[in-house]
C-alpha atoms as a PDB file:
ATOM      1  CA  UNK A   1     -10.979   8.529  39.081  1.00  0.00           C
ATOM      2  CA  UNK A   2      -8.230   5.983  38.140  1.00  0.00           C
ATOM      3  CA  UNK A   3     -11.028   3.501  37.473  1.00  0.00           C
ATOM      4  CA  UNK A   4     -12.461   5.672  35.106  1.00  0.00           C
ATOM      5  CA  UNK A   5      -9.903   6.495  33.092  1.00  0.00           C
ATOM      6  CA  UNK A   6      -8.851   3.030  33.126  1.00  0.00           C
ATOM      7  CA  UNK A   7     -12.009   1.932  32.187  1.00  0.00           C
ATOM      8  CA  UNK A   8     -11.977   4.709  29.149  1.00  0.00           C
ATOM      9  CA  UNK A   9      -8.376   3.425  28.508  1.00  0.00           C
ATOM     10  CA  UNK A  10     -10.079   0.330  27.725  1.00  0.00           C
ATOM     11  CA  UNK A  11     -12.874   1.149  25.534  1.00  0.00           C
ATOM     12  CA  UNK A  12     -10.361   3.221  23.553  1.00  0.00           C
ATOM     13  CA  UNK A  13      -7.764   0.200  23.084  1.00  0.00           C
ATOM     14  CA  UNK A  14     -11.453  -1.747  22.522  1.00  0.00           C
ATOM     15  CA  UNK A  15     -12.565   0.173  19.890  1.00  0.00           C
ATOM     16  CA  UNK A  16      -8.787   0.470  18.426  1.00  0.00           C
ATOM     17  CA  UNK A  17      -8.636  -3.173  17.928  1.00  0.00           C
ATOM     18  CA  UNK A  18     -12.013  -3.524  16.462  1.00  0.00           C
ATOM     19  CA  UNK A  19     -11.654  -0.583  13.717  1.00  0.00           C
ATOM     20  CA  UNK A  20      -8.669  -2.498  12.938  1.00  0.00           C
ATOM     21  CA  UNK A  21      -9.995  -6.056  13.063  1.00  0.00           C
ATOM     22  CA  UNK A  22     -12.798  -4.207  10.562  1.00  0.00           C
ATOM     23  CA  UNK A  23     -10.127  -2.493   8.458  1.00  0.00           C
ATOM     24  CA  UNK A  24      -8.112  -5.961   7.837  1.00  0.00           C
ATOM     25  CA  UNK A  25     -11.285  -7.745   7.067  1.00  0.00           C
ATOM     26  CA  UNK A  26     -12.124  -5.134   4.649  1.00  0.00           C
ATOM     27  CA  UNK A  27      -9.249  -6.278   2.549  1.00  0.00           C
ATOM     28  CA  UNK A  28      -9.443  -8.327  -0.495  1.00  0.00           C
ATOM     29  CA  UNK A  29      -6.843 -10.942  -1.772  1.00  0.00           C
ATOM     30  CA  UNK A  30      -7.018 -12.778  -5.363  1.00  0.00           C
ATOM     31  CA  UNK A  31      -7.012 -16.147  -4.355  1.00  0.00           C
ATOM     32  CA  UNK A  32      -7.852 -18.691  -1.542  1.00  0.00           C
ATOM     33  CA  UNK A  33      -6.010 -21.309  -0.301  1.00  0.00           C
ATOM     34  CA  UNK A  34      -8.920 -23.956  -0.128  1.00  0.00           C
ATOM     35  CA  UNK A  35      -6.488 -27.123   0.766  1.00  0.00           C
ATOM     36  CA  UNK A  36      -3.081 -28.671   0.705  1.00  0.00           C
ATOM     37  CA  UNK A  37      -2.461 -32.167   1.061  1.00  0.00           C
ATOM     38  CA  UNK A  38      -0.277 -34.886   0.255  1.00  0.00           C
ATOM     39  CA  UNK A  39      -1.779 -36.604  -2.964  1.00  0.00           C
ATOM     40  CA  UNK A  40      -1.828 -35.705  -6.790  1.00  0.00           C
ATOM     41  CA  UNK A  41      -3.743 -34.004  -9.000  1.00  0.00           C
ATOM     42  CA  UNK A  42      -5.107 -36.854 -10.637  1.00  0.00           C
ATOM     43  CA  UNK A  43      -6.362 -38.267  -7.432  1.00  0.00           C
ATOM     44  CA  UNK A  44      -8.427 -35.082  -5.773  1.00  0.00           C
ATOM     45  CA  UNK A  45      -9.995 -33.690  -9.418  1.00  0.00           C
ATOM     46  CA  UNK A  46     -12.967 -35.978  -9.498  1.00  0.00           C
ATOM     47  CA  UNK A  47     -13.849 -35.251  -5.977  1.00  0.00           C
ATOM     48  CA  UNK A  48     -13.327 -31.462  -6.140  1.00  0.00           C
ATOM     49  CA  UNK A  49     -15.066 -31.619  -9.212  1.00  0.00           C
ATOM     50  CA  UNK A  50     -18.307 -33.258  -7.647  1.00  0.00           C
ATOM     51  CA  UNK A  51     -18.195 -31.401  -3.994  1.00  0.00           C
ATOM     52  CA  UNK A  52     -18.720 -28.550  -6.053  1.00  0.00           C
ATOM     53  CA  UNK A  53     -21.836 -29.831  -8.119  1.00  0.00           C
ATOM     54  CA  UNK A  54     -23.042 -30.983  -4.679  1.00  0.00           C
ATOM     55  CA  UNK A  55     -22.606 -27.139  -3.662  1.00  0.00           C
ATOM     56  CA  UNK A  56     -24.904 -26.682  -6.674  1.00  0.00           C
ATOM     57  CA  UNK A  57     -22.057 -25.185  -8.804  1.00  0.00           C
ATOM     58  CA  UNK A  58     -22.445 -25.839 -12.267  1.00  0.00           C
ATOM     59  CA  UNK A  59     -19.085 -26.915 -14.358  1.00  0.00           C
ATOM     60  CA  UNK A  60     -18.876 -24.800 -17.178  1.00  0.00           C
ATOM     61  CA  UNK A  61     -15.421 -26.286 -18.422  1.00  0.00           C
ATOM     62  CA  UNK A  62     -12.048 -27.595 -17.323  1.00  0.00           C
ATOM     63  CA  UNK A  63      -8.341 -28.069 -18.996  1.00  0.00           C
ATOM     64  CA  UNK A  64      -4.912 -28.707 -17.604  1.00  0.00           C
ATOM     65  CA  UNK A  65      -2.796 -26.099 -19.406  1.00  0.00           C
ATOM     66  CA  UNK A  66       0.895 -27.549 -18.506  1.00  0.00           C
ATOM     67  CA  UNK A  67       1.821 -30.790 -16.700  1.00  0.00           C
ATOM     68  CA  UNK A  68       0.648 -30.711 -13.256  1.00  0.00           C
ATOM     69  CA  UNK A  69      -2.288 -28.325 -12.944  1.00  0.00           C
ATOM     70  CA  UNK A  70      -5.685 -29.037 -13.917  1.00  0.00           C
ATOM     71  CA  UNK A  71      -8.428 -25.843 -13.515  1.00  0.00           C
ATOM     72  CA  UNK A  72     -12.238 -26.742 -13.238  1.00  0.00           C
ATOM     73  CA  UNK A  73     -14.265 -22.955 -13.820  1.00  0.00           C
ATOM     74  CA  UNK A  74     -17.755 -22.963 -12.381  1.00  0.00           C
ATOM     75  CA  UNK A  75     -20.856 -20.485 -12.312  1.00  0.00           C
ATOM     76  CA  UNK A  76     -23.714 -20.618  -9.837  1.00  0.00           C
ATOM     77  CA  UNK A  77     -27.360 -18.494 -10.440  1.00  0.00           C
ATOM     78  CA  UNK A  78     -25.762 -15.681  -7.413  1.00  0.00           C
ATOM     79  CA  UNK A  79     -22.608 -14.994  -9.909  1.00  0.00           C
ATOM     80  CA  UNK A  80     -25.106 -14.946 -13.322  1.00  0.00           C
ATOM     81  CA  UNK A  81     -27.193 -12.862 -11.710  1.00  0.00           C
ATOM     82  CA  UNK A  82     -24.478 -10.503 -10.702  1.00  0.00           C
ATOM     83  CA  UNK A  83     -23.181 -10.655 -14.036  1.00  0.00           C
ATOM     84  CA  UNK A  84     -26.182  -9.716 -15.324  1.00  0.00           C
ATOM     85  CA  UNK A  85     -27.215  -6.590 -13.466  1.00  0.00           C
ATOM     86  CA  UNK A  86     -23.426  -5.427 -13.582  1.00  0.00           C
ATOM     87  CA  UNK A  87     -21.646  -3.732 -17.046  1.00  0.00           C
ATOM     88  CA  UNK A  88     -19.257  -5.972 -18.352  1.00  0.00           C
ATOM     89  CA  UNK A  89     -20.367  -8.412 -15.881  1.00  0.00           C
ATOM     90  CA  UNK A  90     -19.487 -11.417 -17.985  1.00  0.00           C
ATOM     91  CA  UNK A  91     -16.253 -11.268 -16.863  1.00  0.00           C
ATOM     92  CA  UNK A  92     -16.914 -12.143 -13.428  1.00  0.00           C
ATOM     93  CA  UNK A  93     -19.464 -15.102 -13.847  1.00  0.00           C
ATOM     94  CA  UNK A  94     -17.095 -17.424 -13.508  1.00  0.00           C
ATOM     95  CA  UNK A  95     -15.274 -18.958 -10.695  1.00  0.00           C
ATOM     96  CA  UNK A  96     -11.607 -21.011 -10.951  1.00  0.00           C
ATOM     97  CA  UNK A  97     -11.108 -23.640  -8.941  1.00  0.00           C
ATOM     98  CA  UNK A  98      -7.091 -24.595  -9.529  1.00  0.00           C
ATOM     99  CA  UNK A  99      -5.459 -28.054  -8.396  1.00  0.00           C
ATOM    100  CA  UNK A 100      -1.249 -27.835  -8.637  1.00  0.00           C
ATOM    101  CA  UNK A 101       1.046 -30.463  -8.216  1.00  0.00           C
ATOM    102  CA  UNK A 102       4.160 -28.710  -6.334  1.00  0.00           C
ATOM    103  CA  UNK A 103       6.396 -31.922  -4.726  1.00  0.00           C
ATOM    104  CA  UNK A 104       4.141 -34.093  -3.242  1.00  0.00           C
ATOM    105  CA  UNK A 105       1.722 -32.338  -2.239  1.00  0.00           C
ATOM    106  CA  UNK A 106      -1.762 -30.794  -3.956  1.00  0.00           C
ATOM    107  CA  UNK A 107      -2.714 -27.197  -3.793  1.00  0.00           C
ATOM    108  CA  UNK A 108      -6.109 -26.552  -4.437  1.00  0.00           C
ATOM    109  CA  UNK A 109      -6.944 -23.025  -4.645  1.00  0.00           C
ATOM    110  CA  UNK A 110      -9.696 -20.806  -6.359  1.00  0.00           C
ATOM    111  CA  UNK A 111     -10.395 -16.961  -7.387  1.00  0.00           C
ATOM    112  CA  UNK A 112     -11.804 -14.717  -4.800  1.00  0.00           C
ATOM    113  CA  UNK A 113     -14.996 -13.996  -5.522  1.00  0.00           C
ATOM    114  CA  UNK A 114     -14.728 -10.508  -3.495  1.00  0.00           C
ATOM    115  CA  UNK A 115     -11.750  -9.444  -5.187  1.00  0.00           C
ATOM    116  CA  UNK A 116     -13.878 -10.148  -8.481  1.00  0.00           C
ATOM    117  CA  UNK A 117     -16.649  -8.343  -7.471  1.00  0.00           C
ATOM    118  CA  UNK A 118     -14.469  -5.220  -6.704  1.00  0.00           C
ATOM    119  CA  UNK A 119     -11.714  -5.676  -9.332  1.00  0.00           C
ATOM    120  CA  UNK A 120     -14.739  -5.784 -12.084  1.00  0.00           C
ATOM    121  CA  UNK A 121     -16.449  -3.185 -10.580  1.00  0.00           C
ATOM    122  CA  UNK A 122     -19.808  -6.082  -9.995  1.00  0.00           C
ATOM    123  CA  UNK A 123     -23.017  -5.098  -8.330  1.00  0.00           C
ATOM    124  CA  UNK A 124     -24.441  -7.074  -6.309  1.00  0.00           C
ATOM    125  CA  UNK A 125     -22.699  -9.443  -3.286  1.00  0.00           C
ATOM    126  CA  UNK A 126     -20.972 -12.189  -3.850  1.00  0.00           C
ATOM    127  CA  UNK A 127     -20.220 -13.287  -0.170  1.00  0.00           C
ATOM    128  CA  UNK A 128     -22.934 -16.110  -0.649  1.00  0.00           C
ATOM    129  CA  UNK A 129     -20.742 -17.635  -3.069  1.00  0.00           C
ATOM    130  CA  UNK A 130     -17.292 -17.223  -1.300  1.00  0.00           C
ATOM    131  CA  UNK A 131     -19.476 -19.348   1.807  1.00  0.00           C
ATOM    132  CA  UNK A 132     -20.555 -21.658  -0.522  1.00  0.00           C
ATOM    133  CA  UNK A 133     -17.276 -22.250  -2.086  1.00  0.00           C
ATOM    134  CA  UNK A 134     -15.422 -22.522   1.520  1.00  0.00           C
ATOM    135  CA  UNK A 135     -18.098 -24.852   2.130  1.00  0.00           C
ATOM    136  CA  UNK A 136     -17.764 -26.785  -0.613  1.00  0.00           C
ATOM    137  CA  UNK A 137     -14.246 -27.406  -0.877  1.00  0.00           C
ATOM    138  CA  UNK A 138     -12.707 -25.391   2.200  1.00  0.00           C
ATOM    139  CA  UNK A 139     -10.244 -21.918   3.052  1.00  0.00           C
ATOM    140  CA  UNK A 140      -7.111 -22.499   4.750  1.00  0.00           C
ATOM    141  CA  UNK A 141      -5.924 -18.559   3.755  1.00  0.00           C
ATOM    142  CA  UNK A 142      -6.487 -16.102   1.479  1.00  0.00           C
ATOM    143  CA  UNK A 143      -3.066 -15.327  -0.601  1.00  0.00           C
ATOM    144  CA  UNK A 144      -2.081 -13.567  -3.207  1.00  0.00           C
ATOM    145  CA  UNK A 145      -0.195 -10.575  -2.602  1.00  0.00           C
ATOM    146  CA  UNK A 146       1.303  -9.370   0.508  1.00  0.00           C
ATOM    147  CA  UNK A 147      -1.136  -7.159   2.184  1.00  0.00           C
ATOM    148  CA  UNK A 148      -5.113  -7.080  -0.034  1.00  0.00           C
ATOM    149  CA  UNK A 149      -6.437  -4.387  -0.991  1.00  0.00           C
ATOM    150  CA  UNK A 150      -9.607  -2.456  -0.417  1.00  0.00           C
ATOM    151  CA  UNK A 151     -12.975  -2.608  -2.390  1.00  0.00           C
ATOM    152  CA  UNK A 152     -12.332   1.410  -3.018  1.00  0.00           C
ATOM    153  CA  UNK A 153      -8.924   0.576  -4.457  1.00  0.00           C
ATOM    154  CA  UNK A 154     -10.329  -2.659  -6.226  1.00  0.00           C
ATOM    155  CA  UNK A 155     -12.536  -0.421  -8.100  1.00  0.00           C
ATOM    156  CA  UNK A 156      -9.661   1.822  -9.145  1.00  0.00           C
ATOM    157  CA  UNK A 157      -7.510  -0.422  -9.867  1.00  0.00           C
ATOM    158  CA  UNK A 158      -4.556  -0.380 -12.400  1.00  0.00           C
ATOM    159  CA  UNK A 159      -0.703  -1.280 -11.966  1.00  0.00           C
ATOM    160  CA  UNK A 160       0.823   1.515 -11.981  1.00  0.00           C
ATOM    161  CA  UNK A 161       0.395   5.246 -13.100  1.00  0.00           C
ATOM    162  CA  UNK A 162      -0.406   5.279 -16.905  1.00  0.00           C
ATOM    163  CA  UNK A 163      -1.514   1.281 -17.215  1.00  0.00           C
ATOM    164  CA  UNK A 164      -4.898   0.371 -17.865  1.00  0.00           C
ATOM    165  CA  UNK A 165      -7.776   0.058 -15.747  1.00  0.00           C
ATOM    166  CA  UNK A 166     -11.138  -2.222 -16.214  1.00  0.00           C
ATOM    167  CA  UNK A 167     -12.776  -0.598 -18.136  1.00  0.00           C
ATOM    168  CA  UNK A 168      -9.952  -0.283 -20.800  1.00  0.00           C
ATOM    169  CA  UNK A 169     -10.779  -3.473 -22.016  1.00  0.00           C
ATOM    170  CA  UNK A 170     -10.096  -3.795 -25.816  1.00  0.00           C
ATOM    171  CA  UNK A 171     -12.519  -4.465 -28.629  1.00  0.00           C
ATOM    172  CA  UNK A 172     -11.163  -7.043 -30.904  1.00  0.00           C
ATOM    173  CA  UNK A 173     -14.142  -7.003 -33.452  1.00  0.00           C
ATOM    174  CA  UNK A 174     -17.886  -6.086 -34.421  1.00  0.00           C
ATOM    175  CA  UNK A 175     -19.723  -8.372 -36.234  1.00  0.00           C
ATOM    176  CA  UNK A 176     -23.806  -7.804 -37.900  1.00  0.00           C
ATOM    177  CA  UNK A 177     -25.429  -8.960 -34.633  1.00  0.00           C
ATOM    178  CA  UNK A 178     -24.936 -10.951 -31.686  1.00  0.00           C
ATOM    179  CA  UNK A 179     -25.906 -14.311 -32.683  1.00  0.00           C
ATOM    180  CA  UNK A 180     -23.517 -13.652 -35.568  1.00  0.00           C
ATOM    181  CA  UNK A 181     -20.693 -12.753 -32.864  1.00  0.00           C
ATOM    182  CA  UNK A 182     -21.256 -15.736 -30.799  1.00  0.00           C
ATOM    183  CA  UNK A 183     -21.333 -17.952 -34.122  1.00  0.00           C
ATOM    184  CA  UNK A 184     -18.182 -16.712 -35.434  1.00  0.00           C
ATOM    185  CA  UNK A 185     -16.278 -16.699 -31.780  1.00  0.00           C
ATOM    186  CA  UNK A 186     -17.521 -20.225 -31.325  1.00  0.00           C
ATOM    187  CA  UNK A 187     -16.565 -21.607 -34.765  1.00  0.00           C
ATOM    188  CA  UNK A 188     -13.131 -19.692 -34.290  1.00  0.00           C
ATOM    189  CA  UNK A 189     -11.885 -20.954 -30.956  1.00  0.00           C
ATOM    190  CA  UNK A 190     -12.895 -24.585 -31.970  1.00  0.00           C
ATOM    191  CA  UNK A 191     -11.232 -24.660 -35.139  1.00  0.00           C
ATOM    192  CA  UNK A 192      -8.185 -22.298 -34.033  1.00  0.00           C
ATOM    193  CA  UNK A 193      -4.732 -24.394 -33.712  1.00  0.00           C
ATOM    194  CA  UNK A 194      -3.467 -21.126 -31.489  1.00  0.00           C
ATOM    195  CA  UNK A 195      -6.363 -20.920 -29.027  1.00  0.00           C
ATOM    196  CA  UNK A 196      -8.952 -23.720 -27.588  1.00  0.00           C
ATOM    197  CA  UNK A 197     -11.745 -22.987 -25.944  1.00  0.00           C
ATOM    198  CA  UNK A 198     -12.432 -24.037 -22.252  1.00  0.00           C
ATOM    199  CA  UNK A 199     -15.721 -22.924 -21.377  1.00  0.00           C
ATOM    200  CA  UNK A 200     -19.121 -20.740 -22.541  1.00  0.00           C
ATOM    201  CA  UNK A 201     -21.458 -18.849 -19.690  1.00  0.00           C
ATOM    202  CA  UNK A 202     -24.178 -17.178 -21.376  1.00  0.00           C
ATOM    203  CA  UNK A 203     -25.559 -14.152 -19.057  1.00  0.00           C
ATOM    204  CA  UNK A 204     -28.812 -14.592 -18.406  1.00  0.00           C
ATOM    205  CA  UNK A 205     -31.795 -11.697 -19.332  1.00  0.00           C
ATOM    206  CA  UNK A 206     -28.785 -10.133 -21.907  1.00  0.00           C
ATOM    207  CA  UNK A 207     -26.586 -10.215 -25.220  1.00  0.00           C
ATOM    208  CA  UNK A 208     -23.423 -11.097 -23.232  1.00  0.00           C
ATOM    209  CA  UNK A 209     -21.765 -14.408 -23.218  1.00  0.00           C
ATOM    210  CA  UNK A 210     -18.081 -15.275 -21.709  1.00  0.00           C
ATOM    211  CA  UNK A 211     -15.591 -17.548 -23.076  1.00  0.00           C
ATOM    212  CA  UNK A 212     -12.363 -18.901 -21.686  1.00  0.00           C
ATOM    213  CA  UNK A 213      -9.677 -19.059 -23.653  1.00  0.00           C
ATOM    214  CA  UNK A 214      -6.841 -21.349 -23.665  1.00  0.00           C
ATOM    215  CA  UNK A 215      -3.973 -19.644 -24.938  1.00  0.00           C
ATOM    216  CA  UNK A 216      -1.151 -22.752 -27.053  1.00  0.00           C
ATOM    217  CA  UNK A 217       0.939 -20.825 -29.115  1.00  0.00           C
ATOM    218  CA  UNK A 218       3.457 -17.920 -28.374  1.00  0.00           C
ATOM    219  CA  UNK A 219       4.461 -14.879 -26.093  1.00  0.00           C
ATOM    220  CA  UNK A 220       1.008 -14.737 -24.236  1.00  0.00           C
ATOM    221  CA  UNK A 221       0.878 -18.239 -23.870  1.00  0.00           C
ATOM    222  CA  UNK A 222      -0.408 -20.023 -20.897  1.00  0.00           C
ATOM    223  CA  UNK A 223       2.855 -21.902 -19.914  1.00  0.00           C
ATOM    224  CA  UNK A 224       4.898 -19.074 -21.053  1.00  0.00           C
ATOM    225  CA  UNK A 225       2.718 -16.407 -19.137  1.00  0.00           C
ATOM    226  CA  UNK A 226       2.774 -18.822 -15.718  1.00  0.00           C
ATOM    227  CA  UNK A 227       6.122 -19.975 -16.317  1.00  0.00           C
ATOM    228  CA  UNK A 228       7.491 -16.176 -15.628  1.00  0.00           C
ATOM    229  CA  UNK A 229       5.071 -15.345 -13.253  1.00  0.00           C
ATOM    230  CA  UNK A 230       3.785 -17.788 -11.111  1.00  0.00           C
ATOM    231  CA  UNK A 231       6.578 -18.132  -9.334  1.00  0.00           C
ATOM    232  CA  UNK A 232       5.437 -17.978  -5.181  1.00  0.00           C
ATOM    233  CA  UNK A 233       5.447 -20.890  -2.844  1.00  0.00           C
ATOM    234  CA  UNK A 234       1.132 -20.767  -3.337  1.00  0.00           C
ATOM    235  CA  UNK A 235       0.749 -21.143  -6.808  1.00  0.00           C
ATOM    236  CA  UNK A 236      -1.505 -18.697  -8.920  1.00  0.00           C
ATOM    237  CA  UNK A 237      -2.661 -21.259 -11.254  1.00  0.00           C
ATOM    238  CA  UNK A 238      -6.364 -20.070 -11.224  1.00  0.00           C
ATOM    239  CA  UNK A 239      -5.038 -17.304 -13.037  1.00  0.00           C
ATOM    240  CA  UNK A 240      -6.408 -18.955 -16.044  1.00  0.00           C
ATOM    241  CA  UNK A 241      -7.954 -19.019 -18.519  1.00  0.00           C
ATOM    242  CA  UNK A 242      -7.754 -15.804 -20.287  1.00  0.00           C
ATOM    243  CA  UNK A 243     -11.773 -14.159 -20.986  1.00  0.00           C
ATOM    244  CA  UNK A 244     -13.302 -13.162 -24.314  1.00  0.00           C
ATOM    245  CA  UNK A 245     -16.687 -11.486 -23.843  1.00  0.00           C
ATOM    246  CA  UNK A 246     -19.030 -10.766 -26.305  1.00  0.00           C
ATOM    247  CA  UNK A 247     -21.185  -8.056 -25.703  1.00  0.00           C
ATOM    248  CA  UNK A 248     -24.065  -7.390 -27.958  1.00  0.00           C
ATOM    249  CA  UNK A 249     -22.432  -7.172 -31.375  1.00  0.00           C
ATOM    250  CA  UNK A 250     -18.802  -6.872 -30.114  1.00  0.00           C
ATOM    251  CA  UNK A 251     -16.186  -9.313 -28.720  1.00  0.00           C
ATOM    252  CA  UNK A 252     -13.711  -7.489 -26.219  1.00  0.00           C
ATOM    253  CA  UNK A 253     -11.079  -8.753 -24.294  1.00  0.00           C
ATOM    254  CA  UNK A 254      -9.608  -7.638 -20.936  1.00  0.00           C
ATOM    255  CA  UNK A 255      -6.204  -5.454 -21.461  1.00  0.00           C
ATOM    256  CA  UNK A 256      -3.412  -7.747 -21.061  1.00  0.00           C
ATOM    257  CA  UNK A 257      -1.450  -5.328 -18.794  1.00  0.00           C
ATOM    258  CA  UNK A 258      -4.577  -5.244 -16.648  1.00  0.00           C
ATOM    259  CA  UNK A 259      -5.784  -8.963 -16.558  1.00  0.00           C
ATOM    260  CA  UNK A 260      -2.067 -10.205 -16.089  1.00  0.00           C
ATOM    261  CA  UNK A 261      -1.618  -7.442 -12.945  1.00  0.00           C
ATOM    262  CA  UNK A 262      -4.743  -8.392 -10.984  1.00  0.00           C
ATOM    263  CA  UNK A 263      -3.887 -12.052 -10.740  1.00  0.00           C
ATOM    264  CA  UNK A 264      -0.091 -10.962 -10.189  1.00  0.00           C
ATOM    265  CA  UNK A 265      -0.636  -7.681  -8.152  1.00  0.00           C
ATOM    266  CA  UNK A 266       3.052  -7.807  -6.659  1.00  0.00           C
ATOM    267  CA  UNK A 267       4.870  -8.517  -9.052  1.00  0.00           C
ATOM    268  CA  UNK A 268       7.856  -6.442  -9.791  1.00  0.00           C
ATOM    269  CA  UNK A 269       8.447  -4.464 -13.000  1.00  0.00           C
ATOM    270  CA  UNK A 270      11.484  -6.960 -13.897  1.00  0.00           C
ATOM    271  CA  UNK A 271       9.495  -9.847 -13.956  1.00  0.00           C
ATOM    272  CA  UNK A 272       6.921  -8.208 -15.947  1.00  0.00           C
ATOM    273  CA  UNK A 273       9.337  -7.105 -18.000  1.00  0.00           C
ATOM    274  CA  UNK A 274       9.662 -10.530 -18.758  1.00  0.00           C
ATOM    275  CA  UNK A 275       6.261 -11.116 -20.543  1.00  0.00           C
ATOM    276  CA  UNK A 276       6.082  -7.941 -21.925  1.00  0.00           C
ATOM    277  CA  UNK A 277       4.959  -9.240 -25.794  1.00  0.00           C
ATOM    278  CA  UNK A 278       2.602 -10.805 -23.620  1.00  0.00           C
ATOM    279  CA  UNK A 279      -0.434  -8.415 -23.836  1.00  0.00           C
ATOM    280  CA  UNK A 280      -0.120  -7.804 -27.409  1.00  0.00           C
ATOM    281  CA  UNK A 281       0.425 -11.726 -28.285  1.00  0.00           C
ATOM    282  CA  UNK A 282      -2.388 -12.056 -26.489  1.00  0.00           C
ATOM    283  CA  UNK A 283      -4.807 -10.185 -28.095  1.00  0.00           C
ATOM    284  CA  UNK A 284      -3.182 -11.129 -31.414  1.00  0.00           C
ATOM    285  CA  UNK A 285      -3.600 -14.341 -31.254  1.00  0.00           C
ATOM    286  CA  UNK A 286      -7.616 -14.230 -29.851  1.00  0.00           C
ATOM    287  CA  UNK A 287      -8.171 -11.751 -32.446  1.00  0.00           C
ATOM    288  CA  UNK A 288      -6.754 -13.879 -35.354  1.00  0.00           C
ATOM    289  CA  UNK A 289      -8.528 -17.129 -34.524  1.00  0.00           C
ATOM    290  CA  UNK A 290     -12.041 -15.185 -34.484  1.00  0.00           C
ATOM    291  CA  UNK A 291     -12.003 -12.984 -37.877  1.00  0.00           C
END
């Protein structure tokens, strides 16, 4: 009898640990950790840069937005064609692949593309891309806020009661068609002394095309934004750039108070507080460089 119930005493802890071993892998973070080594910035881009076009990731664009970080943003046919079969999928065919100078020492870190998929409520599954990335260029850790979050609460996601959720994005502006939207968004960010533009995916099989926006110039900018923010011992930096999709006729942006949240999904009300002309700067500034 002891043997038995020592046996089901077992099976019970057994299937205790592996419900929970399930449960933790079941939650999402917003970045990874892919590497951290002594060296700089300037001396691990090229070589991140081509492991990942080895990995048959295609660069769509790169920038350094403040001294010491440099962000390379790739696409791949899995995240296009998830994009594609997903509303509002634009905004998650990219990846960011950040590389920040903190000391000595060279984080290189990148967007989760599992926490995209949930956050931007994606079909499809991106866990093809997230091996090909750890492939590519490696995962030390997952990081970004203190304990993940599940796809259920990915999909639901907002900051806090009465903030926005994904599908809150804003429209900026409607123009006579879509090649007339892409035209004017193009000729805007490239001309724009406010805003540059970073990179273009164009969705395959529909209207929809996503740009990344480098933000220069006030309250929502990039170094002002980061410089409140990212503020952790793991830095955030793939946090940018800032999205403008346009969608058939229409250019939208993602609400400030959500896009800032999901990179930054513990940070406290003070700090926030901090950047609070952020969201509004933001899509002031986008808006005005694309009339």
């Amino acid at each position: 009898m002891r043997k038995i119930f020592a046996s089901l005493s077992c099976l019970l802890l057994f299937s205790v640990f592996a419900v929970t071993t399930v449960h933790a892998a079941d939650r999402y973070f917003p970045y990874v950790l892919a590497a951290q080594e002594s060296a700089t910035v300037a001396d691990q881009a090229d070589a991140v840069k081509q492991a990942l076009i080895d990995a048959d990731f295609e660069m769509a664009g790169e920038y350094s937005p403040y001294e010491g970080a440099h962000i390379l943003v790739v696409t791949n046919a899995d995240l296009k064609k998830a994009a594609a079969a997903s509303d509002f999928g634009g905004y998650g065919a990219a990846v960011r692949v950040a590389l920040t100078q903190v000391d000595d020492q060279v984080q290189i870190a990148y967007t989760n593309p599992l926490y995209m998929q949930h956050i931007y409520c994606m079909k499809g599954d991106l866990s093809g891309v997230s091996a090909a990335l750890e492939q590519a260029i490696g995962k030390q850790k997952d990081f970004g806020m203190e304990e993940g979050m599940t796809a259920k609460k990915l999909n639901e996601y907002h900051y806090m009661f009465g903030m926005p959720y994904f599908d809150d994005h804003i429209e900026l502006l409607a123009y006579d068609d879509h090649q007339s939207a892409l035209d004017k968004v193009q000729n805007g960010l490239s001309s724009s002394k406010a805003v540059n533009k970073v990179y273009r995916i164009d969705i395959p099989g529909k209207e929809e095309s996503v740009f990344g926006v480098a933000i220069l110039e006030g309250k929502g900018a990039d170094k002002t934004v980061m410089a409140a923010t990212d503020t952790a011992d793991l830095h955030h930096t793939p946090h940018l750039p800032y999205e403008l999709l346009v969608s058939g006729n229409k250019a939208y942006i993602l609400h400030g108070k959500f896009r800032i949240a999901q990179s930054f999904p513990d940070l406290g009300m003070g700090t926030f507080m901090k950047i609070s002309g952020a969201p509004n700067a933001i899509e002031d500034t986008i808006k005005d460089a694309i009339q």
